[in-house]
C-alpha atoms as a PDB file:
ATOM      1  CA  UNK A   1      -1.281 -13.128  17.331  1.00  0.00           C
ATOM      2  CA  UNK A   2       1.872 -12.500  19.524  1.00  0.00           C
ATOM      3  CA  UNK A   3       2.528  -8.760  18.952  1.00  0.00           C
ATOM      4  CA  UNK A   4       5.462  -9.243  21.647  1.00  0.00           C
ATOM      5  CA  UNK A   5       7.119 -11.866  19.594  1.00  0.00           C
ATOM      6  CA  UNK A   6       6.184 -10.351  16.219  1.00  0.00           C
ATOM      7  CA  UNK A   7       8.405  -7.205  17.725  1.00  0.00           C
ATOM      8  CA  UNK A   8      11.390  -9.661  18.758  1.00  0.00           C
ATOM      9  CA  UNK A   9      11.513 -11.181  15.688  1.00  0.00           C
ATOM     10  CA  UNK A  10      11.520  -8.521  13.287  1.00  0.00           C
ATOM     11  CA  UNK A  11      14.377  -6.732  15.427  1.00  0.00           C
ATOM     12  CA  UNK A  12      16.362 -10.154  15.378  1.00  0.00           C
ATOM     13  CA  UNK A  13      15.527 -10.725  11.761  1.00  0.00           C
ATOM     14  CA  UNK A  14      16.722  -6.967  10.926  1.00  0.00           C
ATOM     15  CA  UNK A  15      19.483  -6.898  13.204  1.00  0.00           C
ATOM     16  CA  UNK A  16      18.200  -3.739  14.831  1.00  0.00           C
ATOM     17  CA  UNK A  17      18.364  -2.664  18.494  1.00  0.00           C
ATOM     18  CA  UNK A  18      15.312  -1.685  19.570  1.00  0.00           C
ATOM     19  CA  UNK A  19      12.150  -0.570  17.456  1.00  0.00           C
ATOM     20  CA  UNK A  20      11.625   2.654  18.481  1.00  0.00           C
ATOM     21  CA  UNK A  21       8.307   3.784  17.210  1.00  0.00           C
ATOM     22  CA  UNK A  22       7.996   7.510  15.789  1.00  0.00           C
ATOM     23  CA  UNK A  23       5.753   7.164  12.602  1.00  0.00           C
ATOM     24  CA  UNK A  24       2.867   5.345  10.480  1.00  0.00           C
ATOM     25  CA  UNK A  25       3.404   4.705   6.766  1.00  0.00           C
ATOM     26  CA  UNK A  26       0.198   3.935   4.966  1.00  0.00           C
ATOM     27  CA  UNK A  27      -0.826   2.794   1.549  1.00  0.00           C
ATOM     28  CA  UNK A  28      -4.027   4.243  -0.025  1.00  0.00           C
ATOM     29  CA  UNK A  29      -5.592   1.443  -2.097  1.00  0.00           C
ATOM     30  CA  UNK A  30      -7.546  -1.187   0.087  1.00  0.00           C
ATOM     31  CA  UNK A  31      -6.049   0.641   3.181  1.00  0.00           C
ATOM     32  CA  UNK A  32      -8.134   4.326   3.258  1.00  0.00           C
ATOM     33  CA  UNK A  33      -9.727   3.802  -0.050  1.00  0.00           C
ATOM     34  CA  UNK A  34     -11.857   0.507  -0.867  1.00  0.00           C
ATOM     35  CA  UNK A  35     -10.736   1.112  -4.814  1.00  0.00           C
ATOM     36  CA  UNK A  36      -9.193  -1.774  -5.031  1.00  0.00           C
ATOM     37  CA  UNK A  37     -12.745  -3.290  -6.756  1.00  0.00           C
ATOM     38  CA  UNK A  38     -12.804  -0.422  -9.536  1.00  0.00           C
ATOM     39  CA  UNK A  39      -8.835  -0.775  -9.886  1.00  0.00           C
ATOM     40  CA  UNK A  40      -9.856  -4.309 -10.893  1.00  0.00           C
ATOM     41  CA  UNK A  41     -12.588  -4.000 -13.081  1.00  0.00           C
ATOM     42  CA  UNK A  42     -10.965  -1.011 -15.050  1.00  0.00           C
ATOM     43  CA  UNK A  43      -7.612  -2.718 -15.733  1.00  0.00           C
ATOM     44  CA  UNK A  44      -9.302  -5.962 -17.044  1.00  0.00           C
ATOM     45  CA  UNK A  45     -11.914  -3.385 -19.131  1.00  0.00           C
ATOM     46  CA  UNK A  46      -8.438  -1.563 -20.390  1.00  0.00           C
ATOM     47  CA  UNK A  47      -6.428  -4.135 -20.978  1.00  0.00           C
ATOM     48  CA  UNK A  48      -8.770  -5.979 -22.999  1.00  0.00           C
ATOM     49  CA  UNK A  49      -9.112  -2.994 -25.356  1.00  0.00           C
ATOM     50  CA  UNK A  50      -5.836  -3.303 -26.633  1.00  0.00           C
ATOM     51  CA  UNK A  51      -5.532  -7.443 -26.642  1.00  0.00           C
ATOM     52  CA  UNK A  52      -4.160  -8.344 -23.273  1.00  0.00           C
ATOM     53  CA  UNK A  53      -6.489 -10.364 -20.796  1.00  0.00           C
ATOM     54  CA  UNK A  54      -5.923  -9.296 -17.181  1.00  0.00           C
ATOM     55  CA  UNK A  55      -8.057 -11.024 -14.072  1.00  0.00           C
ATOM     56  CA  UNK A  56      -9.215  -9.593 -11.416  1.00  0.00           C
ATOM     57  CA  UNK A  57      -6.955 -11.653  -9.455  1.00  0.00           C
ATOM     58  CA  UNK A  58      -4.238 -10.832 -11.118  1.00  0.00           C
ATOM     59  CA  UNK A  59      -4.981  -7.427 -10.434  1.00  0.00           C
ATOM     60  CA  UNK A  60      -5.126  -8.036  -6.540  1.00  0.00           C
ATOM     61  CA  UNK A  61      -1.994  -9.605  -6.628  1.00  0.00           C
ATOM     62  CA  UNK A  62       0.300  -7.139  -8.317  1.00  0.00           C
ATOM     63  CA  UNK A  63      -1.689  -4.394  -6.328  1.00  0.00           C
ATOM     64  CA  UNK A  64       1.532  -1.917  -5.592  1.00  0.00           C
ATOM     65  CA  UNK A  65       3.260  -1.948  -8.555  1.00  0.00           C
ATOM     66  CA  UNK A  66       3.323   1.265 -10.925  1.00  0.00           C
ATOM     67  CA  UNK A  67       1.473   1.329 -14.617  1.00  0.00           C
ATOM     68  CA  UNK A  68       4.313   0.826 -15.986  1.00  0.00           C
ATOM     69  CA  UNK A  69       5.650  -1.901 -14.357  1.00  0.00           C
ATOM     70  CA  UNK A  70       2.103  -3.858 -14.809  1.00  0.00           C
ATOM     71  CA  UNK A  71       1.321  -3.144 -18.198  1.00  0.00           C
ATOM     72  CA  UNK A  72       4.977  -4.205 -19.285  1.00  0.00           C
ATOM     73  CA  UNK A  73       4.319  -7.252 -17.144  1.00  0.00           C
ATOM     74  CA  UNK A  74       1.134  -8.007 -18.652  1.00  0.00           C
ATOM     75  CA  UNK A  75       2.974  -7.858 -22.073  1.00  0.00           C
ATOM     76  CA  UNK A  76       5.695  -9.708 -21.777  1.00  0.00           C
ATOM     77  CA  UNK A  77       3.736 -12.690 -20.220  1.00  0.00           C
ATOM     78  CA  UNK A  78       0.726 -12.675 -22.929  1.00  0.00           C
ATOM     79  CA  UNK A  79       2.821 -10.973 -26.032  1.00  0.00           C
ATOM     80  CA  UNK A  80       6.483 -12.134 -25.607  1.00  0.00           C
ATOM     81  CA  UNK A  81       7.766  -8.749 -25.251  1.00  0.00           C
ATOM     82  CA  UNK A  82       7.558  -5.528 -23.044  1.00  0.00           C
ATOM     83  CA  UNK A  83       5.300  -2.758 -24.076  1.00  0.00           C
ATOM     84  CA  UNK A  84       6.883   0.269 -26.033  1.00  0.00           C
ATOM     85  CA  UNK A  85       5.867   3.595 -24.384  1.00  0.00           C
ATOM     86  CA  UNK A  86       2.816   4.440 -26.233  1.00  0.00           C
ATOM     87  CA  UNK A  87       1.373   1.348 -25.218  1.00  0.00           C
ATOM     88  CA  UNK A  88       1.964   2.020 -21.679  1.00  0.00           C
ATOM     89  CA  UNK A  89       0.840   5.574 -21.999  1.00  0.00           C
ATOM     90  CA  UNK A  90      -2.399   4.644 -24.240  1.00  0.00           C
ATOM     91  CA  UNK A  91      -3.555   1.599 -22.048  1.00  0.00           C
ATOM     92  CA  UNK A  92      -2.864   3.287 -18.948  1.00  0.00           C
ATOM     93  CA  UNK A  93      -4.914   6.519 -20.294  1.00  0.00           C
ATOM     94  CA  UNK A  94      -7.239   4.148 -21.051  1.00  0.00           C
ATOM     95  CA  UNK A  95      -7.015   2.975 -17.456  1.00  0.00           C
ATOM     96  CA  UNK A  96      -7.663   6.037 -15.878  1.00  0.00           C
ATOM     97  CA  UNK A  97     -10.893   7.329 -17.829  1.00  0.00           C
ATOM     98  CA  UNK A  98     -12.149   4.515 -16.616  1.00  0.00           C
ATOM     99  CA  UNK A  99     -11.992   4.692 -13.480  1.00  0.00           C
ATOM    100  CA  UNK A 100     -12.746   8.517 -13.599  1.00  0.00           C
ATOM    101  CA  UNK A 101     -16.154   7.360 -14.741  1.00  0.00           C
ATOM    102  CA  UNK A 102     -16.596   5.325 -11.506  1.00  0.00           C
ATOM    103  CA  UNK A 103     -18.145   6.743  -8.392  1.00  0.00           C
ATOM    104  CA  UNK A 104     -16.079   7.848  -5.656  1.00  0.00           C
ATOM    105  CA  UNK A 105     -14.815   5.071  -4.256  1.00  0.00           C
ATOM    106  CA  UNK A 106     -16.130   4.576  -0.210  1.00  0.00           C
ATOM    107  CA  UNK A 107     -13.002   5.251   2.306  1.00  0.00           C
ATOM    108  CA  UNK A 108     -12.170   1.733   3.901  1.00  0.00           C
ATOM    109  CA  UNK A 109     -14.010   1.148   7.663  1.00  0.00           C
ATOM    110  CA  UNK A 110     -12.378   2.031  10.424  1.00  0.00           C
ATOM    111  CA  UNK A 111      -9.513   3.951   8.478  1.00  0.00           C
ATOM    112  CA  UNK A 112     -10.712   7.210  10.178  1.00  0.00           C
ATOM    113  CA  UNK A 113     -10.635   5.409  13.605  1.00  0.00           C
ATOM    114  CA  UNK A 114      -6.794   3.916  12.576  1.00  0.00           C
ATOM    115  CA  UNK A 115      -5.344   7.265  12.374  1.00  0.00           C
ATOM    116  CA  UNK A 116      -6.552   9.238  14.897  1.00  0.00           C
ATOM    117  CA  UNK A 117      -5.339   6.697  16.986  1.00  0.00           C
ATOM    118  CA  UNK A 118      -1.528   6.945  15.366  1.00  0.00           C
ATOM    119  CA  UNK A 119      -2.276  10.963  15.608  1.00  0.00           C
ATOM    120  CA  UNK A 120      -3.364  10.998  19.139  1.00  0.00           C
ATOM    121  CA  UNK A 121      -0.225   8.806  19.986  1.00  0.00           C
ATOM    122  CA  UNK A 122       1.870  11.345  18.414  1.00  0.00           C
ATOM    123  CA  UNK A 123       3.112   9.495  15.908  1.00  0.00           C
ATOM    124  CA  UNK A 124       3.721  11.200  12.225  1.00  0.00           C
ATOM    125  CA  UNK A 125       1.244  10.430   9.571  1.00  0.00           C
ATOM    126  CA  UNK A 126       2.527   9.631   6.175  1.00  0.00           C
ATOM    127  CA  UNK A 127       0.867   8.012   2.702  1.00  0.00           C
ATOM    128  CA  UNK A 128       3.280   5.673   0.569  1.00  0.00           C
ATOM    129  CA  UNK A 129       0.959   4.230  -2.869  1.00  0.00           C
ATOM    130  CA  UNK A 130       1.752   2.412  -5.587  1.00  0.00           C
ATOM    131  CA  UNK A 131      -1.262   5.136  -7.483  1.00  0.00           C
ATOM    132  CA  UNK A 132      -0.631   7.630  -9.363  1.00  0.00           C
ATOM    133  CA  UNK A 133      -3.793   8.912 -10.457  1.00  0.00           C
ATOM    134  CA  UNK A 134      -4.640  12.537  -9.383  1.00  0.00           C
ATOM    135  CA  UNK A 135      -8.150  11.789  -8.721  1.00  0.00           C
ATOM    136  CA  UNK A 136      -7.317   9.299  -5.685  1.00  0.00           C
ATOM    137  CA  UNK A 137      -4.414  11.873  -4.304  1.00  0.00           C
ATOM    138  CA  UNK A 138      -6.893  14.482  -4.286  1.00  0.00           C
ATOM    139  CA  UNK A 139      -9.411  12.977  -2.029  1.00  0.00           C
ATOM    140  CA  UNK A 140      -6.590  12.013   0.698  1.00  0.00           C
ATOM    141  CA  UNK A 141      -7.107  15.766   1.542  1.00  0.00           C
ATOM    142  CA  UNK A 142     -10.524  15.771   1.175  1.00  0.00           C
ATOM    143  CA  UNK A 143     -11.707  12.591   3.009  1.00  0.00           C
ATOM    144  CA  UNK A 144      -9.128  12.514   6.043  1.00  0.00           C
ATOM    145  CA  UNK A 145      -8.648  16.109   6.130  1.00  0.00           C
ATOM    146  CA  UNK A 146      -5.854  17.371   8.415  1.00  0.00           C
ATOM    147  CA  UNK A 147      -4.026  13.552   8.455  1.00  0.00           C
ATOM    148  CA  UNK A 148      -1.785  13.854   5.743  1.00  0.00           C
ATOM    149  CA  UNK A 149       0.828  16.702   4.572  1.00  0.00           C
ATOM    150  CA  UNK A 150       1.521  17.029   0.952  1.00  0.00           C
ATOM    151  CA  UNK A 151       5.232  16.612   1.797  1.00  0.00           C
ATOM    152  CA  UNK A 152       4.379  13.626   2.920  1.00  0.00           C
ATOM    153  CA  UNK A 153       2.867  12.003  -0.065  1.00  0.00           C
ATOM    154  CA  UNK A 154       4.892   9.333  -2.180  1.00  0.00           C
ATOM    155  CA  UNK A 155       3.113   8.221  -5.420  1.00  0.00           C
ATOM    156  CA  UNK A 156       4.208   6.466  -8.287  1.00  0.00           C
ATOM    157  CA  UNK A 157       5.480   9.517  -9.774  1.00  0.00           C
ATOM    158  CA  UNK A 158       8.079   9.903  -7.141  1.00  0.00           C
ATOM    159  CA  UNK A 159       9.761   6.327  -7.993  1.00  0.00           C
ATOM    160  CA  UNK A 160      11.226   5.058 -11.373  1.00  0.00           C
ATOM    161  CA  UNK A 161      10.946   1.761  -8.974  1.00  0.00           C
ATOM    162  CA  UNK A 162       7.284   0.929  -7.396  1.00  0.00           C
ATOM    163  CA  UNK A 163       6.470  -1.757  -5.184  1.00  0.00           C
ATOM    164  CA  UNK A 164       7.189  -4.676  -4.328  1.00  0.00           C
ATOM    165  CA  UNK A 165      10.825  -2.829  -4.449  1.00  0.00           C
ATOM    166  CA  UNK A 166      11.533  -1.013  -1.414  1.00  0.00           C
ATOM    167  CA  UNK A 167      12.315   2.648  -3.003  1.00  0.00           C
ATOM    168  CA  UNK A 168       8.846   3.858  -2.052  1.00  0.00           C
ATOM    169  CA  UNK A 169       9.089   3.351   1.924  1.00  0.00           C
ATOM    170  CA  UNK A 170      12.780   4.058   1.861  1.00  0.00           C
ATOM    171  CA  UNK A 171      11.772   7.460   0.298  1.00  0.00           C
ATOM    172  CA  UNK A 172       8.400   7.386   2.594  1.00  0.00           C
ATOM    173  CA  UNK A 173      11.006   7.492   5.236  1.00  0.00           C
ATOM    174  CA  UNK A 174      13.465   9.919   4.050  1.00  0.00           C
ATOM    175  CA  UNK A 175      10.636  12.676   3.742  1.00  0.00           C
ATOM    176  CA  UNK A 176       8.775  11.689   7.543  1.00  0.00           C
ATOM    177  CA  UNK A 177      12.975  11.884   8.823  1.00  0.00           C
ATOM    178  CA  UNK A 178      12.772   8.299  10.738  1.00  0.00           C
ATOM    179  CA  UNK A 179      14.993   5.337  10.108  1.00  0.00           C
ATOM    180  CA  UNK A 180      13.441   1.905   9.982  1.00  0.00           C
ATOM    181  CA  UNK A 181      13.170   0.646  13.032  1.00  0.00           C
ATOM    182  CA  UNK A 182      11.315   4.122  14.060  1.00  0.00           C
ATOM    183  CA  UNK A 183       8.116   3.168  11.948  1.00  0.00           C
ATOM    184  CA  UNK A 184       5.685   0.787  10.984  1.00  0.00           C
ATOM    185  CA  UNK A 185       3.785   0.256   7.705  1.00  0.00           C
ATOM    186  CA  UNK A 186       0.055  -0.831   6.851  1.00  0.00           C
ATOM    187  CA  UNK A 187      -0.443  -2.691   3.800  1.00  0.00           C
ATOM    188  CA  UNK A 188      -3.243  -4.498   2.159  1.00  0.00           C
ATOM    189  CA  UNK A 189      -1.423  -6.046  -0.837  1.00  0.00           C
ATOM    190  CA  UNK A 190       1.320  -8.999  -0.829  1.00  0.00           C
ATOM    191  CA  UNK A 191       3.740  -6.223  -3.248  1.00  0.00           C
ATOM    192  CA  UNK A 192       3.373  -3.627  -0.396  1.00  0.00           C
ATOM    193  CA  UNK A 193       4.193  -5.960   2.463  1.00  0.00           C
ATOM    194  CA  UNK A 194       6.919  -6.935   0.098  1.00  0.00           C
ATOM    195  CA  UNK A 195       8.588  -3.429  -0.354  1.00  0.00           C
ATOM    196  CA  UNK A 196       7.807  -2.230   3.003  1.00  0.00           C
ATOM    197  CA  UNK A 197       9.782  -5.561   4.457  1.00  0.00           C
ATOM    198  CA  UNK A 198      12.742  -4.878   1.864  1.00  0.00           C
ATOM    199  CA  UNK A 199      12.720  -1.663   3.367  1.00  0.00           C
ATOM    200  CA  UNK A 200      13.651  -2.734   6.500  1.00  0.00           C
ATOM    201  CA  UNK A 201      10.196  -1.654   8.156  1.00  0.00           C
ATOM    202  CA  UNK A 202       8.003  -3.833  10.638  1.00  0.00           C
ATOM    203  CA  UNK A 203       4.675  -4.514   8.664  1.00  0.00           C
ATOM    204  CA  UNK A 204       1.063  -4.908   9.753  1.00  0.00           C
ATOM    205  CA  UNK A 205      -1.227  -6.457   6.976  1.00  0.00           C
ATOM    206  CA  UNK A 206      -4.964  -5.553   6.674  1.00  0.00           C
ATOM    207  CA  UNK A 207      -6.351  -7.861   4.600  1.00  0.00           C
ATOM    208  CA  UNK A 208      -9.360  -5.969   3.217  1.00  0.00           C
ATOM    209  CA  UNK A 209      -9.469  -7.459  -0.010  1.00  0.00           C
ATOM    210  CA  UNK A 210     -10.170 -11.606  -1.407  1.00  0.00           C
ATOM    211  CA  UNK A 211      -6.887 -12.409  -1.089  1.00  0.00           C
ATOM    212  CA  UNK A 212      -6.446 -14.913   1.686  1.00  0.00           C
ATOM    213  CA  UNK A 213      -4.272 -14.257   4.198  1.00  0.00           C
ATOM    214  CA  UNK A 214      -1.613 -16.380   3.671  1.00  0.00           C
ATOM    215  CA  UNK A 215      -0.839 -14.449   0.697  1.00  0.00           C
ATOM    216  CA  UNK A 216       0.308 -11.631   2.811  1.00  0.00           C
ATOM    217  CA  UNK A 217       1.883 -13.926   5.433  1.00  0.00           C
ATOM    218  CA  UNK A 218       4.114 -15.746   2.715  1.00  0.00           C
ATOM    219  CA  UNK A 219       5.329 -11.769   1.898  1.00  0.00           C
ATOM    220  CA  UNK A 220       6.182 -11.152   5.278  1.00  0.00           C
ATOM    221  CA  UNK A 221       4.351  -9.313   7.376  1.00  0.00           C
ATOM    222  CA  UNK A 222       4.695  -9.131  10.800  1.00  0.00           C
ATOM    223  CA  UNK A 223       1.101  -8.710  12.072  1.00  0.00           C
ATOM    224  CA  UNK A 224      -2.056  -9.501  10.378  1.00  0.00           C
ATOM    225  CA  UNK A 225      -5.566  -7.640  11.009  1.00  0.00           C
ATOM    226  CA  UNK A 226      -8.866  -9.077   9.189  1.00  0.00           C
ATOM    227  CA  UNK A 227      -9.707  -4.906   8.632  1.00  0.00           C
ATOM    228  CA  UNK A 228      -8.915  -1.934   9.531  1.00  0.00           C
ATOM    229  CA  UNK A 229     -11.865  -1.799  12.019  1.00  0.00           C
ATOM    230  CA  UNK A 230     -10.445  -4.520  14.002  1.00  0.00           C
ATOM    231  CA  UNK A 231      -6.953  -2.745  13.959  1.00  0.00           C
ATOM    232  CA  UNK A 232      -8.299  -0.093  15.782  1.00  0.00           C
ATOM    233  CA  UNK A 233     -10.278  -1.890  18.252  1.00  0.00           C
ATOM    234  CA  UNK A 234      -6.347  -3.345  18.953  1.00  0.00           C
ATOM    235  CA  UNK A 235      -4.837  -0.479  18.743  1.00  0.00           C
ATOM    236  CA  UNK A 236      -3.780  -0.025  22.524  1.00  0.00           C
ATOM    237  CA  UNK A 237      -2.610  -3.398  22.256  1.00  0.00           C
ATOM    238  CA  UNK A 238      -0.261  -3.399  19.577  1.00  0.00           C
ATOM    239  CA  UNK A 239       0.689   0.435  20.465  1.00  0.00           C
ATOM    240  CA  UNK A 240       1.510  -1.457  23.573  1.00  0.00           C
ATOM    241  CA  UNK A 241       3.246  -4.157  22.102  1.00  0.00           C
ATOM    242  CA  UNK A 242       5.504  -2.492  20.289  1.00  0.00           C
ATOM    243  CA  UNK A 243       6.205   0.303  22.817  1.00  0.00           C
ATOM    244  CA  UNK A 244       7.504  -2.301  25.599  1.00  0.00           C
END
């Protein structure tokens, strides 16, 4: 992978001057959290309760996008129609107990080692996910204590419009105060690269989930990392890289 000419690209393909890194966006799901497998299993579990079928892959690939948005698209592909509002509030309920019931989900390896790195380069810290369960936004604090400020926090009760629409990251940026081409995002999920791109915002891909990579590719990211372990390990690199 040619960080250099990932860089030059992304500034030609933007139109921007320089990229002039002052902050890290992250997404929670399959980036800090490896939830992604209960996400799955409880949305095919839920869905099923009230008639819809839902696959795990399915699941993987609209990874980003709010309840909402997924149960209405779930309806309107297997029942012709979009889902009235107590559907999407009793499925997504549903949801949720669910995955309440599950463990803790394990944080994702090498996360820890990912952002002290951004924190010891100065960089600011923010979290940008598709999630809006309380559970998961609770144990940000709690697992990677000291990383992330409330402030800083953009769930999918901050957007009317998740991912892969850009409003998350565009409001991800308005709260860290960068433009940009003055941050980068890491995704795991083909939506997220998707918004985070829209959003004008060079895009590393960790692909911690089945998906395979060209998945994320085809959405656009700029750099690709088979975990977050081995985006640490190149961390001076593309800090580097992108620095130059």
């Amino acid at each position: 992978m040619d960080l250099l000419q990932s860089k030059a690209n992304y500034i030609k393909t933007h139109g921007f001057g320089e990229l002039s890194l002052k902050a890290v966006l992250f997404d929670m799901d399959g980036v800090l959290f490896d939830s992604m497998p209960y996400h799955a299993e409880c949305w095919r579990e839920a869905a099923a309760a009230f008639g819809l079928h839902v696959s795990p892959e399915e699941v993987y690939m609209n990874e980003g996008r709010t309840g909402f948005d997924s149960i209405n698209l779930f309806a309107r592909e297997q029942w012709g129609r979009g889902a009235t509002q107590k559907e999407v509030d009793d499925i997504y309920a549903e949801k949720c107990r669910l995955f309440n019931m599950r463990p803790e989900p394990p944080k994702i390896a090498g996360a820890d080692d990912v952002l002290r790195c951004v924190r010891s380069a100065g960089l600011l810290i923010a979290c940008v996910t598709g999630s809006g369960q309380q559970s998961l936004l609770s144990r940000l604090d709690r697992h990677y204590a000291g990383f992330f400020r409330p402030e800083f926090i953009v769930s999918s009760r901050d957007c009317k419009l998740g991912k892969p629409h850009p409003d998350p990251y565009l409001l991800g940026l308005q709260r860290v105060g960068v433009a940009p081409n003055e941050a980068v995002v890491v995704e795991n999920a083909p939506l997220g690269v998707e918004a985070a791109v829209a959003a004008g915002i060079f895009t590393v891909a960790v692909n911690t989930g089945p998906l395979p990579d060209k998945a994320l590719l085809s959405a656009g990211a700029n750099a690709l990392y088979p975990s977050m372990s081995a985006f640490a390990a190149d961390w001076p690199n593309f800090l580097s890289a992108l620095r130059s």
